[in-house]
Protein backbone atom coordinates (compact mmCIF):
# COMPACT_ATOMS: atom_id res chain seq x y z
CA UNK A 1 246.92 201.24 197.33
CA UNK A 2 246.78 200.14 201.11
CA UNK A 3 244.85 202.50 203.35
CA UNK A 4 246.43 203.36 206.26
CA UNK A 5 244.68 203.30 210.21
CA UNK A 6 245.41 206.81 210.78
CA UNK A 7 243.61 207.31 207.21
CA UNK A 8 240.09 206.42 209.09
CA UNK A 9 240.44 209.25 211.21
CA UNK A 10 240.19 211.22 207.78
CA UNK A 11 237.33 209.47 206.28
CA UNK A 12 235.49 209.85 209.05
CA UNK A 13 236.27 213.60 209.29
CA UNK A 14 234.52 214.10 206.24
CA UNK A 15 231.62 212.28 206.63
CA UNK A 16 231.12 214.15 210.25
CA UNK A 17 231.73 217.23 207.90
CA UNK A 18 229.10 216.17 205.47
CA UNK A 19 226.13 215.78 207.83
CA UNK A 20 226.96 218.62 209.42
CA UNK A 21 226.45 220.32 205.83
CA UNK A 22 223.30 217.79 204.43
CA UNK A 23 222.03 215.60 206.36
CA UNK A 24 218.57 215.23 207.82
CA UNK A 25 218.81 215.42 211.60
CA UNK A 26 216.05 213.00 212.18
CA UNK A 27 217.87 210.64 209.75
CA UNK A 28 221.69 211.60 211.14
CA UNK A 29 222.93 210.68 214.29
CA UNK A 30 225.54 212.90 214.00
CA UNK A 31 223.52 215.87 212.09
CA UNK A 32 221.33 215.61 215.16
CA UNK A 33 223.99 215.89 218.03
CA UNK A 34 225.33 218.94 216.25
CA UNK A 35 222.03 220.49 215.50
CA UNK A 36 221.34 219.57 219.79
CA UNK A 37 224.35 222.09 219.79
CA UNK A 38 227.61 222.61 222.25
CA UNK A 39 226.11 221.63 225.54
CA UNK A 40 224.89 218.08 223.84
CA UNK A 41 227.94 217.36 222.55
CA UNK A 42 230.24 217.97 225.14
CA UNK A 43 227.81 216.23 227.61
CA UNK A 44 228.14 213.06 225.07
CA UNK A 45 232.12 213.23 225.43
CA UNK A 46 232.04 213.42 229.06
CA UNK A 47 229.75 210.62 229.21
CA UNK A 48 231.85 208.53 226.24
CA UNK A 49 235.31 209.71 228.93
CA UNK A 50 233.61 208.22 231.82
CA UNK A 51 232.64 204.88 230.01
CA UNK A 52 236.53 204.55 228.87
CA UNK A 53 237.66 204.92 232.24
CA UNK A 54 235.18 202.12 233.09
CA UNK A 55 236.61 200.09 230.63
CA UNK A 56 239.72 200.68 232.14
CA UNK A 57 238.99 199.64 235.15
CA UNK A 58 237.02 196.96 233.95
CA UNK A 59 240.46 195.07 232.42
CA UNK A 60 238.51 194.02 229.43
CA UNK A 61 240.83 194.92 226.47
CA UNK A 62 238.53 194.69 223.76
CA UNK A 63 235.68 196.95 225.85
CA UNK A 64 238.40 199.28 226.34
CA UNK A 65 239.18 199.73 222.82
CA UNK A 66 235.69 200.03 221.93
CA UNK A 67 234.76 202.81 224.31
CA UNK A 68 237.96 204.77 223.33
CA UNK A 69 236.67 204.59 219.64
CA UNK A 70 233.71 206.03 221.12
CA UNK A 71 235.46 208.73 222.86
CA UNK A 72 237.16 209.19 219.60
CA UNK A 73 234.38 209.42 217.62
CA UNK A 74 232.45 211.86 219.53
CA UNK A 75 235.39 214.05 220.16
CA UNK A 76 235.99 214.39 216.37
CA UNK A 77 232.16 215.15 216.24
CA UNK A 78 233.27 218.16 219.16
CA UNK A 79 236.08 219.36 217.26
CA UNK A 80 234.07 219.33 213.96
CA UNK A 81 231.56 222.00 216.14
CA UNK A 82 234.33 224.11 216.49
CA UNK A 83 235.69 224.44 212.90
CA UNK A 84 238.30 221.60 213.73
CA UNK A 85 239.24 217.87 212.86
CA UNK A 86 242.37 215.35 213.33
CA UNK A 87 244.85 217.38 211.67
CA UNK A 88 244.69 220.06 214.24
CA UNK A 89 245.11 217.26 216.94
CA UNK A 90 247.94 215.34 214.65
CA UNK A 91 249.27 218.46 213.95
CA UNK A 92 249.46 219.56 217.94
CA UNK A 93 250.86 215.91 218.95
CA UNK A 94 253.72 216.15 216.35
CA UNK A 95 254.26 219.45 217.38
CA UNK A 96 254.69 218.20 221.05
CA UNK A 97 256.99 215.19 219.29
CA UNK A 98 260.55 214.93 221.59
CA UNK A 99 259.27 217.67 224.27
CA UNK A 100 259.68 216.40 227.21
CA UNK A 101 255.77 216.20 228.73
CA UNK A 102 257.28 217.98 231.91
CA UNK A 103 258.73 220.82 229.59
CA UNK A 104 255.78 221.08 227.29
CA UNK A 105 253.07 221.20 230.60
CA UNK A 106 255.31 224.08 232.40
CA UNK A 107 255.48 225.73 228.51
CA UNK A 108 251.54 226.23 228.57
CA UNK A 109 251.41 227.31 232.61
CA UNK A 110 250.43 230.73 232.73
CA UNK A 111 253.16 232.79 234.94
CA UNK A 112 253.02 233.59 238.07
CA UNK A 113 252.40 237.24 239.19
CA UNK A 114 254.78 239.04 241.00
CA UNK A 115 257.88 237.34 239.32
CA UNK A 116 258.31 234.24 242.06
C-alpha cells in the first residue's frame, strides 16, 4: 500500500504525541520543548516564521522548502501543546474549501458596534 505525503503529517503527529507522553526530555527534542512549556514553543515558531520568510526572500527553492518543514514541524509541536494536531488544521482548510478568502476573512470579523 502506497503512503501518501499528507500521511507524514500523521505519523509525525503521533510521534510528537508520544514524547509528549514518554519520552525523556534530556533525550527528546521535542519532549523537551514541550516540557520548556508555551512561551518556548511559540518563541521557536516565531523564530522557524521568520527563517521561512528569509528563505523567501532568499529565492533559494530548496531552503525555502526546508524552513517551511521547519515551520511545519514546530507548529504541529504548538498545536500538539494545545490538545490539537493536522486534522483540526485539514479539517479547518476543507472547511474554508470554495469560500471565497474575502468572504471567509469578513465571516470571522467581529461586528462593528453601533450597527455601521
Amino acid at each position: 500500500m502506497k503512503s501518501e505525503p499528507h500521511d507524514a503529517l500523521y505519523r509525525i503527529a503521533s510521534a510528537i504525541e508520544e514524547r509528549k507522553r514518554a519520552a525523556d526530555p534530556s533525550a527528546s527534542y521535542v519532549a523537551k520543548l514541550l516540557v520548556a512549556g508555551e512561551d518556548a514553543i511559540l518563541k521557536k515558531v516565531g523564530e522557524e516564521a521568520t527563517e521561512t520568510i528569509l528563505a523567501a526572500k532568499g529565492g533559494d527553492r530548496l531552503h525555502l522548502v526546508r524552513e517551511t518543514a521547519d515551520l511545519w514541524f514546530h507548529c504541529m509541536v504548538m498545536l500538539s501543546h494545545y490538545g490539537l494536531g493536522p486534522q483540526d488544521v485539514l479539517a479547518e482548510l476543507q472547511r474554508r474549501e470554495g469560500i471565497s478568502g474575502v468572504d471567509e476573512k469578513a465571516a470571522r470579523m467581529p461586528a462593528k458596534a453601533g450597527g455601521s
